[in-house]
C-alpha atoms as a PDB file:
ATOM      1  CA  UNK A   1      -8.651   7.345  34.420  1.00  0.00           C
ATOM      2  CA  UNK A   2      -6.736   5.035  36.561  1.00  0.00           C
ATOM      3  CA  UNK A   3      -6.100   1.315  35.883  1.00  0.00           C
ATOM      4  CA  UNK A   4      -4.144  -1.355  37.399  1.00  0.00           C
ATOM      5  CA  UNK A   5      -1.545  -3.275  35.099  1.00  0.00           C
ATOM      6  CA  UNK A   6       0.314  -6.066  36.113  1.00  0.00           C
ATOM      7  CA  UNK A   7       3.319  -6.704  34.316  1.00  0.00           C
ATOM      8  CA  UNK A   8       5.425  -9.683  33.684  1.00  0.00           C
ATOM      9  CA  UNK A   9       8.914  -9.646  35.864  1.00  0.00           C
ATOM     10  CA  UNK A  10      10.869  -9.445  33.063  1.00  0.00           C
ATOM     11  CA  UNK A  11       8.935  -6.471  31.358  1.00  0.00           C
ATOM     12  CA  UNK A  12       8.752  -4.543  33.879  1.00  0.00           C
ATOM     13  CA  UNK A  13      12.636  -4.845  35.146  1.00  0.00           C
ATOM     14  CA  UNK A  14      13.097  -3.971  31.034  1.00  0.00           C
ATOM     15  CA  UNK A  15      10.196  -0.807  31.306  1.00  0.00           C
ATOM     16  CA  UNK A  16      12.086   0.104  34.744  1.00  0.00           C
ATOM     17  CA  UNK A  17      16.142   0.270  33.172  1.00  0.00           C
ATOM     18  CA  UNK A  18      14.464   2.184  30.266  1.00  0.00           C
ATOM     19  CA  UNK A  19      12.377   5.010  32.428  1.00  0.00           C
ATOM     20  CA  UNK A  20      15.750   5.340  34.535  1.00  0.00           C
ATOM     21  CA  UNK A  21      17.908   5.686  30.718  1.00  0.00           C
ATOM     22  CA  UNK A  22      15.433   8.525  29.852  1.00  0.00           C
ATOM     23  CA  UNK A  23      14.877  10.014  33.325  1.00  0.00           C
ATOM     24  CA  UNK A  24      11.010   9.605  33.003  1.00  0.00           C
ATOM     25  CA  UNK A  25       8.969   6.913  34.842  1.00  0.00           C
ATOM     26  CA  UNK A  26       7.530   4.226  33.858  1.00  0.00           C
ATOM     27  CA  UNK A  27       3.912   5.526  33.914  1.00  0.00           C
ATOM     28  CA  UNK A  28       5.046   8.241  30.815  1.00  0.00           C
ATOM     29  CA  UNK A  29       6.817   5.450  28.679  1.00  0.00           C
ATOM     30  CA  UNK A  30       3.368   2.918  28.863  1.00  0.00           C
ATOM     31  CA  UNK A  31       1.072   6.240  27.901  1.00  0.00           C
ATOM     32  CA  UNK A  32       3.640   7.508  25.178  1.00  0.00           C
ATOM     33  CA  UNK A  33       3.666   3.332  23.690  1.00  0.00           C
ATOM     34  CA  UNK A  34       0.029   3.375  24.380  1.00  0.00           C
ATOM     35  CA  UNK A  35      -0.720   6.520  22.214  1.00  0.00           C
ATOM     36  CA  UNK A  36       1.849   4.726  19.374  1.00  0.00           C
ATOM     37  CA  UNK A  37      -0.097   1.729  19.509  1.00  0.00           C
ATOM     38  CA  UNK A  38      -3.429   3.450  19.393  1.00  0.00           C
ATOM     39  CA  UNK A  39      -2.115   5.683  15.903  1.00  0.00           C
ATOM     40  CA  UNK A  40      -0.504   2.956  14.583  1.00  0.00           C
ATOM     41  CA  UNK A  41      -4.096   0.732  14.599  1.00  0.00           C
ATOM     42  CA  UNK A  42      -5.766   4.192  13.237  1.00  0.00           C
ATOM     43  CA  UNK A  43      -3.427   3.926  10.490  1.00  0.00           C
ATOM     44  CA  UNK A  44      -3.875   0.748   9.428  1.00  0.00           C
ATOM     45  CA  UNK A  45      -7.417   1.087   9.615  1.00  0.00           C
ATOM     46  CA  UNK A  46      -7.429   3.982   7.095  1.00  0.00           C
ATOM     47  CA  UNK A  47      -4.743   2.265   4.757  1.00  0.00           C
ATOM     48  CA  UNK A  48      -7.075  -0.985   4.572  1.00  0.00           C
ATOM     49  CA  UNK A  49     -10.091   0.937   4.588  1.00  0.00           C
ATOM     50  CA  UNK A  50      -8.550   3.339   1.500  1.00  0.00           C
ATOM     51  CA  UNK A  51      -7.304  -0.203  -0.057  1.00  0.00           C
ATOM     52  CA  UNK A  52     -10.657  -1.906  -0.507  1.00  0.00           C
ATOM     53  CA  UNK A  53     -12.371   1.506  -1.533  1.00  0.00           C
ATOM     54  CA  UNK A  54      -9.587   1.353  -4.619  1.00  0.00           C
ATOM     55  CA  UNK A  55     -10.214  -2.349  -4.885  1.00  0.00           C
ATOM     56  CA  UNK A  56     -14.205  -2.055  -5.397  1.00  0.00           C
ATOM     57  CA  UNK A  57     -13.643   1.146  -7.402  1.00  0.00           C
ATOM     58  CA  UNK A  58     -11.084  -0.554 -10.145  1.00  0.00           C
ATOM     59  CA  UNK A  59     -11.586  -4.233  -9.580  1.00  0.00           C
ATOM     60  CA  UNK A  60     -12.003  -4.207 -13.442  1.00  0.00           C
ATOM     61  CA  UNK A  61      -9.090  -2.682 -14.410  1.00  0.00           C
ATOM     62  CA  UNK A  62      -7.457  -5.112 -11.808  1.00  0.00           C
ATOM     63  CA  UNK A  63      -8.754  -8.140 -13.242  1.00  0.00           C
ATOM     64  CA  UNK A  64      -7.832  -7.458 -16.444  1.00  0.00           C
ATOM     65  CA  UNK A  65      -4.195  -6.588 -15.238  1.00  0.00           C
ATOM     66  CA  UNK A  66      -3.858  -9.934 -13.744  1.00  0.00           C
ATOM     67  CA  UNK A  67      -5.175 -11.596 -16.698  1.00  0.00           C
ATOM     68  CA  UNK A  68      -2.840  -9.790 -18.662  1.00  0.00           C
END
């Protein structure tokens, strides 16, 4: 799918010394951060998700810790 992104100066100057370091463009470093970004959220999702499932399923045991 193609998309237009406009980038701050100063990001892009920074996205453009980077792509020339690796010898990739600049197109390959926003879709390889993009895909990061997009399993970092996942997993963060799943860890809070997991967390309150724990939290419901022992809030007893939790409340008795903290009184403890």
């Amino acid at each position: 799918m193609a998309m237009t992104l406009r980038l701050p100066e100063e990001l892009d100057a920074q996205l453009e010394a980077l792509a020339r370091q690796r010898g990739t463009s600049k197109h390959a470093l926003l879709i390889e951060a993009s895909d990061r970004f997009v399993r970092s959220e996942s997993k963060t999702d799943r860890v809070l998700q997991a967390v309150d499932e724990i939290s419901d399923q022992y809030a007893d045991a939790i409340r008795r810790l903290e009184d403890a």
